[in-house]
PDB file of N, CA and C in Angstrom:
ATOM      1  N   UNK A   1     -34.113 -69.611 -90.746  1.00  0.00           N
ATOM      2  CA  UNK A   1     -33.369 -70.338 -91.749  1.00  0.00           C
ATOM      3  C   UNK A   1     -34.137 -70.388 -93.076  1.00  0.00           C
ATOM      4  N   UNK A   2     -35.789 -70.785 -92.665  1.00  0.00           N
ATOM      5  CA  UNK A   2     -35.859 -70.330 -94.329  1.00  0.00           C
ATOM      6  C   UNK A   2     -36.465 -69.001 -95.054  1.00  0.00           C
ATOM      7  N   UNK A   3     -36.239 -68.311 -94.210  1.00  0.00           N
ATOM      8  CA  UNK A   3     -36.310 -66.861 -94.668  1.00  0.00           C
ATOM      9  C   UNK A   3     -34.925 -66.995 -95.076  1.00  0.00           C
ATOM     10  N   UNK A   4     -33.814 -67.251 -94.741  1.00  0.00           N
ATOM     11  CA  UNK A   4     -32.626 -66.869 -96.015  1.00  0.00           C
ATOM     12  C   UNK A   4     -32.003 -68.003 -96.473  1.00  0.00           C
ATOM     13  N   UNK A   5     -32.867 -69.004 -97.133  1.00  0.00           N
ATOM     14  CA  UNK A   5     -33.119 -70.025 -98.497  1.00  0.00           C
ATOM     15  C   UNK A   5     -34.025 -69.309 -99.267  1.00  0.00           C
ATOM     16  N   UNK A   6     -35.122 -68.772 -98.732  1.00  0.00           N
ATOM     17  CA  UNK A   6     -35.921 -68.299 -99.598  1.00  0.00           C
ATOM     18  C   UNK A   6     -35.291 -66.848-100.631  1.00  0.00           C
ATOM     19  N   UNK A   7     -35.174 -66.145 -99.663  1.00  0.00           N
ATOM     20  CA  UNK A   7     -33.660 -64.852-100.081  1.00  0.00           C
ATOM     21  C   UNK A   7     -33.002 -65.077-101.163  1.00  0.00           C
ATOM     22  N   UNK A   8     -32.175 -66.410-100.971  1.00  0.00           N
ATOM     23  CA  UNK A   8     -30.889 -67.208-102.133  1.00  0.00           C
ATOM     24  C   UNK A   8     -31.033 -67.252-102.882  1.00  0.00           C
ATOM     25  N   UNK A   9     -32.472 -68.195-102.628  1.00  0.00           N
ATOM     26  CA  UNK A   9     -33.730 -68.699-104.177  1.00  0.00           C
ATOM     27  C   UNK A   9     -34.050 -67.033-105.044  1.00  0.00           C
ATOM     28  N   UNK A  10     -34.479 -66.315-104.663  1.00  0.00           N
ATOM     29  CA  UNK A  10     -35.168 -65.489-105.172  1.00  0.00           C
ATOM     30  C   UNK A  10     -33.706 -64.699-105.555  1.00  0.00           C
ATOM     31  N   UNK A  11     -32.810 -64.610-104.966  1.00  0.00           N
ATOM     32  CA  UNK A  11     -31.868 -63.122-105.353  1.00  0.00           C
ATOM     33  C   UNK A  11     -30.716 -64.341-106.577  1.00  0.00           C
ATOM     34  N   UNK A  12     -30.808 -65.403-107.206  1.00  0.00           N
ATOM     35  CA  UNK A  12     -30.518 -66.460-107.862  1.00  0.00           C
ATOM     36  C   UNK A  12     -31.689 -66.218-109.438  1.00  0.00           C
ATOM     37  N   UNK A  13     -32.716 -66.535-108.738  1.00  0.00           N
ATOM     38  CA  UNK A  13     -33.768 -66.528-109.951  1.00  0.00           C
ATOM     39  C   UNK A  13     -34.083 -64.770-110.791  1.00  0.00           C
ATOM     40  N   UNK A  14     -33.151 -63.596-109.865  1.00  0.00           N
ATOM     41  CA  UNK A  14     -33.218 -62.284-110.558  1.00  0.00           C
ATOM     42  C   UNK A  14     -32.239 -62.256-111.264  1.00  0.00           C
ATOM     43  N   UNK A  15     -31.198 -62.779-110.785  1.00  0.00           N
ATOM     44  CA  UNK A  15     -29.735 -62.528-111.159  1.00  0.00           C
ATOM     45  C   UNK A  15     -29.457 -63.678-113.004  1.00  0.00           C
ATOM     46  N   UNK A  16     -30.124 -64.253-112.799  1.00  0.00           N
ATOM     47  CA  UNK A  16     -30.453 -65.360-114.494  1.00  0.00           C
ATOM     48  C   UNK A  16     -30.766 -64.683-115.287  1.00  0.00           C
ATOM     49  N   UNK A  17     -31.558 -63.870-115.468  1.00  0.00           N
ATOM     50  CA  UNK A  17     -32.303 -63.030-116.617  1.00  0.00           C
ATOM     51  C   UNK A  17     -30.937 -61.643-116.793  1.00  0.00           C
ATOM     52  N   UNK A  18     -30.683 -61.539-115.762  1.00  0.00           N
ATOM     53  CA  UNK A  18     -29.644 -60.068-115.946  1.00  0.00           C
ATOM     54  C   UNK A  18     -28.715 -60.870-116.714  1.00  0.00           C
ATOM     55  N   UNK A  19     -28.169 -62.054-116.601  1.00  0.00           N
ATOM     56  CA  UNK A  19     -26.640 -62.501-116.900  1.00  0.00           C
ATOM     57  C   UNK A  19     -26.603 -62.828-118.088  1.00  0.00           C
ATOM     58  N   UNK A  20     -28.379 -63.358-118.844  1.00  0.00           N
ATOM     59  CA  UNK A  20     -28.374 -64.230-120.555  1.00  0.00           C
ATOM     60  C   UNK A  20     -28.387 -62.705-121.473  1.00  0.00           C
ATOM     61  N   UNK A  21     -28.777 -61.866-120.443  1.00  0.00           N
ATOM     62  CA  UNK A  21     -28.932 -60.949-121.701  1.00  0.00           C
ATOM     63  C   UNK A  21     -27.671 -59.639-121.586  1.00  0.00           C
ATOM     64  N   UNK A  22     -26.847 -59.572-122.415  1.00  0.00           N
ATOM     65  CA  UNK A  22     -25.851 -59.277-122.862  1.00  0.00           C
ATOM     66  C   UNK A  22     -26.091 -57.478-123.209  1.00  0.00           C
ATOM     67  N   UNK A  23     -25.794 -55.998-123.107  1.00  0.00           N
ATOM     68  CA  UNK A  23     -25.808 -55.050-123.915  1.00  0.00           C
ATOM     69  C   UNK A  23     -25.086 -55.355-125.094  1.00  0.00           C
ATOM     70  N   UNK A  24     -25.653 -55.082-126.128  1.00  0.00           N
ATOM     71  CA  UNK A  24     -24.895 -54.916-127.064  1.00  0.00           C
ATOM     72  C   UNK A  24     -23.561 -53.890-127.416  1.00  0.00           C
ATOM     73  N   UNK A  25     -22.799 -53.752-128.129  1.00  0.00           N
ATOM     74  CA  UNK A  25     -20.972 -52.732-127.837  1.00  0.00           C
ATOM     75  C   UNK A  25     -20.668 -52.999-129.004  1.00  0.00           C
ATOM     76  N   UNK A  26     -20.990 -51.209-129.688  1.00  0.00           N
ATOM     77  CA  UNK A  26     -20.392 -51.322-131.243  1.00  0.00           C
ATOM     78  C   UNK A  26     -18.812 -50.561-131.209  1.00  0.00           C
ATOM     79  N   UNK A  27     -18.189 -51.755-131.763  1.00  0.00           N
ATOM     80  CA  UNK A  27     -16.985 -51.227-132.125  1.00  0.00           C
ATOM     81  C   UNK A  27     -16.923 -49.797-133.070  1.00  0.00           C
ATOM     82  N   UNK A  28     -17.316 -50.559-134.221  1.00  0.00           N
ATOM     83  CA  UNK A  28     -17.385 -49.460-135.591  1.00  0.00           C
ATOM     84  C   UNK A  28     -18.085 -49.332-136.507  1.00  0.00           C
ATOM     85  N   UNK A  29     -18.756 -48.478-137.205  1.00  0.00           N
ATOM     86  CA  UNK A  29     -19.448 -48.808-138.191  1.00  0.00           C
ATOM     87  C   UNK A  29     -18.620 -48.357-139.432  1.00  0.00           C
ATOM     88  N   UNK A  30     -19.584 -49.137-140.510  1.00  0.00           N
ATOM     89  CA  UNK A  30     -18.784 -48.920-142.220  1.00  0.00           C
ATOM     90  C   UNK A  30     -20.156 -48.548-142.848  1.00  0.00           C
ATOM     91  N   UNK A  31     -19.740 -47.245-143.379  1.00  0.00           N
ATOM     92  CA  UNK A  31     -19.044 -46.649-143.869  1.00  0.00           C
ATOM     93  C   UNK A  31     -18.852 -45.652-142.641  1.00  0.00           C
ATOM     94  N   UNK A  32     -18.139 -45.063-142.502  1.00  0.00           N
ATOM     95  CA  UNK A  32     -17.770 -43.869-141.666  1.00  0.00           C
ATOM     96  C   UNK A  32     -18.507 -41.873-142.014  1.00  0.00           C
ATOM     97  N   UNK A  33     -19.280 -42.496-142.968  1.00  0.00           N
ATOM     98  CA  UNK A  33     -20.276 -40.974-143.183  1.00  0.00           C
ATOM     99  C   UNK A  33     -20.902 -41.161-144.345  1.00  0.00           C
ATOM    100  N   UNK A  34     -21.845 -40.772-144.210  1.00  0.00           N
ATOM    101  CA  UNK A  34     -23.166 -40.494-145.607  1.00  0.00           C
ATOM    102  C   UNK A  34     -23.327 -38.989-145.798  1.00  0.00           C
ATOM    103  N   UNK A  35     -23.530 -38.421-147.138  1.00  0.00           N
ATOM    104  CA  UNK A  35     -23.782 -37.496-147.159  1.00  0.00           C
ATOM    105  C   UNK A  35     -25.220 -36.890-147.005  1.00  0.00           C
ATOM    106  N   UNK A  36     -25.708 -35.636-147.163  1.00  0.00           N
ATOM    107  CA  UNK A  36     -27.183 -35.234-147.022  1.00  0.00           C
ATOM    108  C   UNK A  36     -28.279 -35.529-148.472  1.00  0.00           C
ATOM    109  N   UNK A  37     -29.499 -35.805-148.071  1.00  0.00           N
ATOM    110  CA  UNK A  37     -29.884 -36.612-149.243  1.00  0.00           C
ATOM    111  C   UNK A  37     -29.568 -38.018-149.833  1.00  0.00           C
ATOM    112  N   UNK A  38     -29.214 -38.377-149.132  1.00  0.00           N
ATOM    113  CA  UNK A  38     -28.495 -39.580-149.626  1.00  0.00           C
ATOM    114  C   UNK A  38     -29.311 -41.053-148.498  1.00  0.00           C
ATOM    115  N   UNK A  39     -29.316 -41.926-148.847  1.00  0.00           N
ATOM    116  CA  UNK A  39     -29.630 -43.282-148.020  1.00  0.00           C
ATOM    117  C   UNK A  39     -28.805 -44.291-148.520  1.00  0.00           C
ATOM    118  N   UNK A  40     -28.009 -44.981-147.299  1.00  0.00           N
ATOM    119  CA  UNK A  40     -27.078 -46.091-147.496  1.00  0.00           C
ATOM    120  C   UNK A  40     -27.399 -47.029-146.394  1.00  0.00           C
ATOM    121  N   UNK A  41     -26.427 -48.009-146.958  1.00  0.00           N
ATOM    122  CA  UNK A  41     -26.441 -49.148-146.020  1.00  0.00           C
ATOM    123  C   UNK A  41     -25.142 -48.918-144.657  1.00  0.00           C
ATOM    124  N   UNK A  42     -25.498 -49.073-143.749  1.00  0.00           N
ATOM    125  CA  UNK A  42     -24.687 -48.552-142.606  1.00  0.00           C
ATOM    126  C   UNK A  42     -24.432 -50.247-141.895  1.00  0.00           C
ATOM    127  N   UNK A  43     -23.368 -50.337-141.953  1.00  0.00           N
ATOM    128  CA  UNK A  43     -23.149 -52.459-141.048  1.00  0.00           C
ATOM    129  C   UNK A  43     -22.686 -51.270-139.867  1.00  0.00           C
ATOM    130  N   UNK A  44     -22.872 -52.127-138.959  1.00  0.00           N
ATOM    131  CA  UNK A  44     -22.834 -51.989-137.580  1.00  0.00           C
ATOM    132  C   UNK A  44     -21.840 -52.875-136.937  1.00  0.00           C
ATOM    133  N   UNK A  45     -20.854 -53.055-136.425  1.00  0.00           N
ATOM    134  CA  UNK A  45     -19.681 -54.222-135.837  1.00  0.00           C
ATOM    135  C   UNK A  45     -19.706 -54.284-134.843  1.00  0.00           C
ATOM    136  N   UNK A  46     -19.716 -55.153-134.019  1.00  0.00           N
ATOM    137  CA  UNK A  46     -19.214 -55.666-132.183  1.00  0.00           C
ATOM    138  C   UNK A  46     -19.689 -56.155-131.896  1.00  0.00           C
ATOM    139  N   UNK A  47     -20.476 -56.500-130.505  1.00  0.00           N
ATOM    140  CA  UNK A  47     -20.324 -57.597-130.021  1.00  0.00           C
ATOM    141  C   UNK A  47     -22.417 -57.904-129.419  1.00  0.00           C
ATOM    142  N   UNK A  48     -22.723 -58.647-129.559  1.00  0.00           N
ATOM    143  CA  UNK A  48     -23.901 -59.249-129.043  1.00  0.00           C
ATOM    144  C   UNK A  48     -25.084 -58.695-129.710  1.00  0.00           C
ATOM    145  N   UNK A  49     -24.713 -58.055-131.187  1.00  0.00           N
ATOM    146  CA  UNK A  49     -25.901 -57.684-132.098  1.00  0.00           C
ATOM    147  C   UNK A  49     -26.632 -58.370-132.809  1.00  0.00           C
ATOM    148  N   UNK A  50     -26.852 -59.444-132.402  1.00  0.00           N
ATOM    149  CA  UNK A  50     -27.883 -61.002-132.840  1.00  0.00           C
ATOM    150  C   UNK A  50     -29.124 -60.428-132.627  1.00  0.00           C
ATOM    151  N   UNK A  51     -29.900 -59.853-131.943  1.00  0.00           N
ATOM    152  CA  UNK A  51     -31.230 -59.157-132.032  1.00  0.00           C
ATOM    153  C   UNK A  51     -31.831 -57.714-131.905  1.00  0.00           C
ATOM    154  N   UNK A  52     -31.189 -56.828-133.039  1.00  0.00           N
ATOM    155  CA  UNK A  52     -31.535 -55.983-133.471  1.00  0.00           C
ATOM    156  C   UNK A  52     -32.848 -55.489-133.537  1.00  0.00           C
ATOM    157  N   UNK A  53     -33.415 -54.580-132.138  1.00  0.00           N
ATOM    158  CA  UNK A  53     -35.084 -53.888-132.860  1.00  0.00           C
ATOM    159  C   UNK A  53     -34.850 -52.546-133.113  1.00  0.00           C
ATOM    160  N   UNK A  54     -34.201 -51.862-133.350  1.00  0.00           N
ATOM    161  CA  UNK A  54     -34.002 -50.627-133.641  1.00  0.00           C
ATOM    162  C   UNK A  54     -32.901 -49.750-133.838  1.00  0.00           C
ATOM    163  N   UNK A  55     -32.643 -48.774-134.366  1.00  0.00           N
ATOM    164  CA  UNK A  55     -31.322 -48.426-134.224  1.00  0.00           C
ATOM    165  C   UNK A  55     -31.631 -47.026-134.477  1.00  0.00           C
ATOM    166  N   UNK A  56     -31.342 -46.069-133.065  1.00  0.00           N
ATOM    167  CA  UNK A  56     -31.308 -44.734-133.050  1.00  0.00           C
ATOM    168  C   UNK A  56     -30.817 -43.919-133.413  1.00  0.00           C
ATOM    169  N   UNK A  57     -30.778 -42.801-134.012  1.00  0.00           N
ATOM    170  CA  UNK A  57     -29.817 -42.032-134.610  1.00  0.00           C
ATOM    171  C   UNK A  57     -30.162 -40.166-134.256  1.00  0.00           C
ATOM    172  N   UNK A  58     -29.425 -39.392-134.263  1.00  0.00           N
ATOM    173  CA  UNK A  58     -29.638 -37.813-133.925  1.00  0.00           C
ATOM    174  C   UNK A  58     -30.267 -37.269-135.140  1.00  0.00           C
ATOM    175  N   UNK A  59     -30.394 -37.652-136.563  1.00  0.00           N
ATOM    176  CA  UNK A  59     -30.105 -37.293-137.608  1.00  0.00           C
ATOM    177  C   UNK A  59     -32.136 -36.547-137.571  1.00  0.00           C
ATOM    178  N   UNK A  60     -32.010 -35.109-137.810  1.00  0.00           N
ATOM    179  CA  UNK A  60     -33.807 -35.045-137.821  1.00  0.00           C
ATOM    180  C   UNK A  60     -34.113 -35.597-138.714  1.00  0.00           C
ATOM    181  N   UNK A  61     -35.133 -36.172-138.316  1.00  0.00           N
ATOM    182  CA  UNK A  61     -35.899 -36.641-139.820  1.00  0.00           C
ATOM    183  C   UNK A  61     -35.346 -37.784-140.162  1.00  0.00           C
ATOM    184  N   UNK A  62     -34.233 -38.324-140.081  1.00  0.00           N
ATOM    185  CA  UNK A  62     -33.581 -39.357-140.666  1.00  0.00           C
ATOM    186  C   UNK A  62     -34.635 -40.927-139.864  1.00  0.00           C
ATOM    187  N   UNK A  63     -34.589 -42.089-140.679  1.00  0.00           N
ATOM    188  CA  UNK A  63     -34.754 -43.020-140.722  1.00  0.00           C
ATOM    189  C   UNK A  63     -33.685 -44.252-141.011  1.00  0.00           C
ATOM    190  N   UNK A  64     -34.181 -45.493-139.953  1.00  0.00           N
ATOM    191  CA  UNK A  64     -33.256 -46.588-140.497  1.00  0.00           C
ATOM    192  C   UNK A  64     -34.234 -47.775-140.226  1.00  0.00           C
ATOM    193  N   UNK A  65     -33.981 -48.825-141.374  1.00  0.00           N
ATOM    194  CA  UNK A  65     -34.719 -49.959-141.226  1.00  0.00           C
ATOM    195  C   UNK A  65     -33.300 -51.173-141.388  1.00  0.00           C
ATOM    196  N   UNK A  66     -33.688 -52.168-140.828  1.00  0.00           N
ATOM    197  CA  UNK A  66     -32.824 -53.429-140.965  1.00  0.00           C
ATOM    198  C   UNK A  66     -32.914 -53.470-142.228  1.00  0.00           C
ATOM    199  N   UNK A  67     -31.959 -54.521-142.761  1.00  0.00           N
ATOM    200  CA  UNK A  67     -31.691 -55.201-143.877  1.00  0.00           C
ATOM    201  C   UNK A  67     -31.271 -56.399-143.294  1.00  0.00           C
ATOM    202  N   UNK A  68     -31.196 -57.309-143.870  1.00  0.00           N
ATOM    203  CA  UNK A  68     -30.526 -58.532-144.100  1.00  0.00           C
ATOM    204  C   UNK A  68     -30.374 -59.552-142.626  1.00  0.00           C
ATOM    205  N   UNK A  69     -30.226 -60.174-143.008  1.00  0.00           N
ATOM    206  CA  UNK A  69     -29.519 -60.866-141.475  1.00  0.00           C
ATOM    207  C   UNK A  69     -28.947 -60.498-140.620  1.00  0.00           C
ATOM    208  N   UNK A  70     -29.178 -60.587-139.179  1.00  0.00           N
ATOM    209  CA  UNK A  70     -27.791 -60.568-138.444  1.00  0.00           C
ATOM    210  C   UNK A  70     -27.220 -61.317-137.843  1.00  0.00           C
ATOM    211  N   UNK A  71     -26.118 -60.656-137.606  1.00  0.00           N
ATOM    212  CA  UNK A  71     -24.973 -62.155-136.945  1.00  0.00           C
ATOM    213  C   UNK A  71     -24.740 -61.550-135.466  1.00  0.00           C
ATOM    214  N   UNK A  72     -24.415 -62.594-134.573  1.00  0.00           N
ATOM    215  CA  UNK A  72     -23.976 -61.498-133.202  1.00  0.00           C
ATOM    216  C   UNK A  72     -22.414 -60.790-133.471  1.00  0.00           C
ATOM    217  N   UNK A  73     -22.062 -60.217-134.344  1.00  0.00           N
ATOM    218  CA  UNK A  73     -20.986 -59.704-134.657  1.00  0.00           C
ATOM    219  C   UNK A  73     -21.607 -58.360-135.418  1.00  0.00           C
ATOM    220  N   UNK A  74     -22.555 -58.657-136.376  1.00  0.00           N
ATOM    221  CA  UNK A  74     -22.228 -57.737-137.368  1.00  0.00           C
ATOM    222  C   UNK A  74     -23.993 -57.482-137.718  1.00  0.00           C
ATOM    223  N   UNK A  75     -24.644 -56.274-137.827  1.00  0.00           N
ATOM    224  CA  UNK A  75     -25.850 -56.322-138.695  1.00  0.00           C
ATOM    225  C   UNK A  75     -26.128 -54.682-139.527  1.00  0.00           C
ATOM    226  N   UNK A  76     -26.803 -54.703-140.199  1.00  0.00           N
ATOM    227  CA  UNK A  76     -27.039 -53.392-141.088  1.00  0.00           C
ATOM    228  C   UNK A  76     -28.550 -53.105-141.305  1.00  0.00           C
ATOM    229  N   UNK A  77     -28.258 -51.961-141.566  1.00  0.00           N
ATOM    230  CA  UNK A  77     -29.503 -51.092-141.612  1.00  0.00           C
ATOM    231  C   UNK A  77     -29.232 -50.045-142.973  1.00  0.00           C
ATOM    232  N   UNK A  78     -30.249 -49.854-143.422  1.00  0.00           N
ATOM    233  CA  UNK A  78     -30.633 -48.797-144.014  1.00  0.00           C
ATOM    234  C   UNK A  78     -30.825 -47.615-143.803  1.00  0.00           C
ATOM    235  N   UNK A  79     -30.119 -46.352-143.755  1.00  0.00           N
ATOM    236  CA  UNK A  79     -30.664 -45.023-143.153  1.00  0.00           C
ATOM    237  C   UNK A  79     -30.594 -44.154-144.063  1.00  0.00           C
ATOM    238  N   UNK A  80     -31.716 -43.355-144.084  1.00  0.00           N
ATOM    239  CA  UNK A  80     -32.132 -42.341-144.974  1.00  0.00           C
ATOM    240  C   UNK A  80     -31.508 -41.040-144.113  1.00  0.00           C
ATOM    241  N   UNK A  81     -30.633 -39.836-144.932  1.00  0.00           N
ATOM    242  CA  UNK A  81     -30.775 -38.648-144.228  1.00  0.00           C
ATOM    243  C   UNK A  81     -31.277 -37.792-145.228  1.00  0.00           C
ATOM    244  N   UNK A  82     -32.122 -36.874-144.620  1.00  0.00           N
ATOM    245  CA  UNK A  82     -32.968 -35.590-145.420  1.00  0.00           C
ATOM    246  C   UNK A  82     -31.776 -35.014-145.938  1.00  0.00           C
ATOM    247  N   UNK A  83     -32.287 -34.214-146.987  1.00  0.00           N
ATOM    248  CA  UNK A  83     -31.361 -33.461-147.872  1.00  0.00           C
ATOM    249  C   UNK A  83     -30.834 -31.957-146.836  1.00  0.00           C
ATOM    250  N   UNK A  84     -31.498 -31.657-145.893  1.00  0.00           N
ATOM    251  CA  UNK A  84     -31.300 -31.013-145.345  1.00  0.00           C
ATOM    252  C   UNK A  84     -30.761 -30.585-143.949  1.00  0.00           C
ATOM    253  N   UNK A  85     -30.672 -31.920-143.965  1.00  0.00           N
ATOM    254  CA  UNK A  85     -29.300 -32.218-142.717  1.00  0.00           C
ATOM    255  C   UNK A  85     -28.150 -31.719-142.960  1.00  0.00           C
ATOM    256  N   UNK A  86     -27.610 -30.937-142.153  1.00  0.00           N
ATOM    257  CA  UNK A  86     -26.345 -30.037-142.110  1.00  0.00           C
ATOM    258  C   UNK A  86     -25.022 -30.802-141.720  1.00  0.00           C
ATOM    259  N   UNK A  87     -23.728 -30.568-142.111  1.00  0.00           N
ATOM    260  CA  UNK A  87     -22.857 -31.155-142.156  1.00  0.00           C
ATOM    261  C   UNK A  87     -22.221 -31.310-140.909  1.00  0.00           C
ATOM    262  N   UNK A  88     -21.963 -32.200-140.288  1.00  0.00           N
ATOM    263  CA  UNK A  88     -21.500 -32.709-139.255  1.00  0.00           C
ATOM    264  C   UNK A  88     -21.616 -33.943-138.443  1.00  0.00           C
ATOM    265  N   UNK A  89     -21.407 -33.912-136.821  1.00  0.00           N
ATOM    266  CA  UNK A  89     -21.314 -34.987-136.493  1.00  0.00           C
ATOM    267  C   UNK A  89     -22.443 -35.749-135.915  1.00  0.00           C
ATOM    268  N   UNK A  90     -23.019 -36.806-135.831  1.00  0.00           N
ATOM    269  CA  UNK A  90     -24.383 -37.030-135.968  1.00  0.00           C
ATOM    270  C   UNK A  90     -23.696 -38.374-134.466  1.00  0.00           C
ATOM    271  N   UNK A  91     -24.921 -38.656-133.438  1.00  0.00           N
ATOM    272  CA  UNK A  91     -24.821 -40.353-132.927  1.00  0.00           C
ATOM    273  C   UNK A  91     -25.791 -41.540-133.066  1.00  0.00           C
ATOM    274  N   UNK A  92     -25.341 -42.460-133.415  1.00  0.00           N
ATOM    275  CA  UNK A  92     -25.799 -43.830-133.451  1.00  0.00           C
ATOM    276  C   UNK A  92     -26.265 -44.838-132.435  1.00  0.00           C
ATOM    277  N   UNK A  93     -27.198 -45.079-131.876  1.00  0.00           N
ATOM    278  CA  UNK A  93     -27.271 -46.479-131.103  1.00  0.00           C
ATOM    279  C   UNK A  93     -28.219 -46.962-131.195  1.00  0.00           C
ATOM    280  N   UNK A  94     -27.621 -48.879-130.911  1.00  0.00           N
ATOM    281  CA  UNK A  94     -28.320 -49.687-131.425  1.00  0.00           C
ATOM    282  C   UNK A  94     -29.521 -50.399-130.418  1.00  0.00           C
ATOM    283  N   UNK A  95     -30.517 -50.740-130.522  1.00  0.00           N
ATOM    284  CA  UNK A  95     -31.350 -51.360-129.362  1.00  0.00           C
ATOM    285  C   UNK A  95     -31.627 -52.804-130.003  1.00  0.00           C
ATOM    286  N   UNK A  96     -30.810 -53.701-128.570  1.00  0.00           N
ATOM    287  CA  UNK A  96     -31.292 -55.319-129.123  1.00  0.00           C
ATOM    288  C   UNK A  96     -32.095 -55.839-127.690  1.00  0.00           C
ATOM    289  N   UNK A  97     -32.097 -57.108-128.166  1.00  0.00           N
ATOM    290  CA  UNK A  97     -33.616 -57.660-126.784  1.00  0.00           C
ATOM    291  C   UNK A  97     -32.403 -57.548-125.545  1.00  0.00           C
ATOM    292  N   UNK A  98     -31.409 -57.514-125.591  1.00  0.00           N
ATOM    293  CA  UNK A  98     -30.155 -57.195-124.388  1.00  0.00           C
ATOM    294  C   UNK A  98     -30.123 -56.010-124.260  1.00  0.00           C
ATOM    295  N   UNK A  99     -30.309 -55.206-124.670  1.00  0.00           N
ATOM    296  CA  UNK A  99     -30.184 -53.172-123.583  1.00  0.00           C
ATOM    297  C   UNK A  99     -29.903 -52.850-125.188  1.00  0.00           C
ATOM    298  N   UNK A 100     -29.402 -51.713-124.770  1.00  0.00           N
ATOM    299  CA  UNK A 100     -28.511 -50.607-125.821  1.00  0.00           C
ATOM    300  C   UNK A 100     -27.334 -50.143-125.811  1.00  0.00           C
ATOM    301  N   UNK A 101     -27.281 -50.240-126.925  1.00  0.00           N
ATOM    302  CA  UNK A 101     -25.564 -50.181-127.567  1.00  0.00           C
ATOM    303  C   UNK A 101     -24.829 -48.675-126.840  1.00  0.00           C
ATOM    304  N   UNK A 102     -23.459 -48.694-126.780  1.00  0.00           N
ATOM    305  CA  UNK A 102     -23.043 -47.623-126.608  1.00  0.00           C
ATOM    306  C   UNK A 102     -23.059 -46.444-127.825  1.00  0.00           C
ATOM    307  N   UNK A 103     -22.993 -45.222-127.763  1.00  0.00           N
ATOM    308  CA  UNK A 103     -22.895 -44.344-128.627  1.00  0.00           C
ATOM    309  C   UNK A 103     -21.781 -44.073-129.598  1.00  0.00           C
ATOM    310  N   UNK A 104     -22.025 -44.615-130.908  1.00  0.00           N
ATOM    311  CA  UNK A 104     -21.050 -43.969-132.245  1.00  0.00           C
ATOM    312  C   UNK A 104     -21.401 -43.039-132.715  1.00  0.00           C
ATOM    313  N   UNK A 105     -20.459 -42.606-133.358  1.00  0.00           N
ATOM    314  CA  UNK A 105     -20.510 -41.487-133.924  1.00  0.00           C
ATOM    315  C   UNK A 105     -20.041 -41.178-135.729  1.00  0.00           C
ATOM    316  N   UNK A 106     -21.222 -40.602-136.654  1.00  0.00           N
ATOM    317  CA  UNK A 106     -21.144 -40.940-137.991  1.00  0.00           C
ATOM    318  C   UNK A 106     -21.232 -39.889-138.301  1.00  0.00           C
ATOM    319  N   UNK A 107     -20.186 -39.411-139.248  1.00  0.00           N
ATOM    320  CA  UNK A 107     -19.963 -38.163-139.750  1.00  0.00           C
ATOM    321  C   UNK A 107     -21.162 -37.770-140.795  1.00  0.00           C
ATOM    322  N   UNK A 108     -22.053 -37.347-141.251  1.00  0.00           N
ATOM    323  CA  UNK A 108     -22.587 -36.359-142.394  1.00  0.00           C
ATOM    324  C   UNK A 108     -21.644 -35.001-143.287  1.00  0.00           C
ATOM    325  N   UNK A 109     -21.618 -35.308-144.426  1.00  0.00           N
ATOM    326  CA  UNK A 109     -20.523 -34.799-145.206  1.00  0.00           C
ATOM    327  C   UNK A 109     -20.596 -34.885-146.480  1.00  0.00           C
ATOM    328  N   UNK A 110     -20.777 -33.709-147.273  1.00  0.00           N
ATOM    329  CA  UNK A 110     -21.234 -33.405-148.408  1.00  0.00           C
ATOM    330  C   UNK A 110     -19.734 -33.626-149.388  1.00  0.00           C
ATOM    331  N   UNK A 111     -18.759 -34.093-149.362  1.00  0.00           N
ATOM    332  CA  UNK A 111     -17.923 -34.451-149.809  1.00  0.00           C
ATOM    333  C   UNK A 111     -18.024 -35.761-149.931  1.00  0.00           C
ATOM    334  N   UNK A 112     -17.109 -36.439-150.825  1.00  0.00           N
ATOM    335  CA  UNK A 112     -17.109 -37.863-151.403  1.00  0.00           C
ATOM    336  C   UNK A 112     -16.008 -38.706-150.352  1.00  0.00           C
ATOM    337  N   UNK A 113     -16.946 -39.538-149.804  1.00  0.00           N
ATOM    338  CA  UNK A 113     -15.846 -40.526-148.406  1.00  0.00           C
ATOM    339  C   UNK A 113     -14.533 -41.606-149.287  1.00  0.00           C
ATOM    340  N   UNK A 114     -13.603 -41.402-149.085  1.00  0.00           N
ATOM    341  CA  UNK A 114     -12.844 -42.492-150.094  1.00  0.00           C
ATOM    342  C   UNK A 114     -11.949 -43.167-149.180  1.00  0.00           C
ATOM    343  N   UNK A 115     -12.586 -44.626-149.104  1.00  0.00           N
ATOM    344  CA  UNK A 115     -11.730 -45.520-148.382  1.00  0.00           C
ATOM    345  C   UNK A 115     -10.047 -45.880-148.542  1.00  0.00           C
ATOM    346  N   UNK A 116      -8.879 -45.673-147.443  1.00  0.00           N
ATOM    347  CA  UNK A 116      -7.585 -45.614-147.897  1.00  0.00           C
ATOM    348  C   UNK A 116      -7.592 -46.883-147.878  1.00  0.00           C
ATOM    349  N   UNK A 117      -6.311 -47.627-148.847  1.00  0.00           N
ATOM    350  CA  UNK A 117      -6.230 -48.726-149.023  1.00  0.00           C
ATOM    351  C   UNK A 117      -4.475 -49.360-148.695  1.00  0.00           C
ATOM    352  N   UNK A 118      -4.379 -48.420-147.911  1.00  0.00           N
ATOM    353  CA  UNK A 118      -2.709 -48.655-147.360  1.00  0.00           C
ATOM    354  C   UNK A 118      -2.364 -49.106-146.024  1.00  0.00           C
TER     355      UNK A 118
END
């Protein structure tokens, strides 16, 4: 009998730490593409992004640092892409003290992005 109290106790006290911490799940990001050479601010949207340590990207060479606050909804980063990053489709994910984000996907595109307003 108390070999399985002890069991309860212990498979109780693993199961707490799995349940507070949340993966983070990006809906979408804004803007939807940067061109080459270029560094912008990239917000990040969805759900449990309150502690942001990193945010991965395919891009060679490319870099991103936080900016600003975050909210568990919403946070941004800064990412630099080399001038010599080739045009196409690049992926995103985010790492918070809860796991890692699922994979987006951000266009690179030497054309001018123009938000529709309809």
């Amino acid at each position: 009998m108390f070999r399985v109290v002890l069991c309860l106790l212990a498979s109780a006290a693993l199961a707490v730490p799995l349940a507070s911490a949340a993966a983070p799940s990006l809906v979408r990001s804004e803007p939807l593409a940067l061109a080459p050479g270029m560094s912008g601010t990239l917000a990040l949207v969805g759900n449990d992004l309150a502690t942001p340590t990193s945010l991965w990207t395919s891009i060679p060479g490319g870099n991103a640092q936080a900016v600003g606050g975050p909210s568990a909804n919403r946070t941004e980063f800064r990412l630099n892409v080399p001038a010599d990053v080739p045009v196409g489709l690049v992926g995103l994910r985010l790492a918070t003290d809860g796991g890692v984000s699922n994979l987006r996907l951000l266009m690179i595109d030497d054309l001018a992005t123009i938000r529709d307003r309809g």
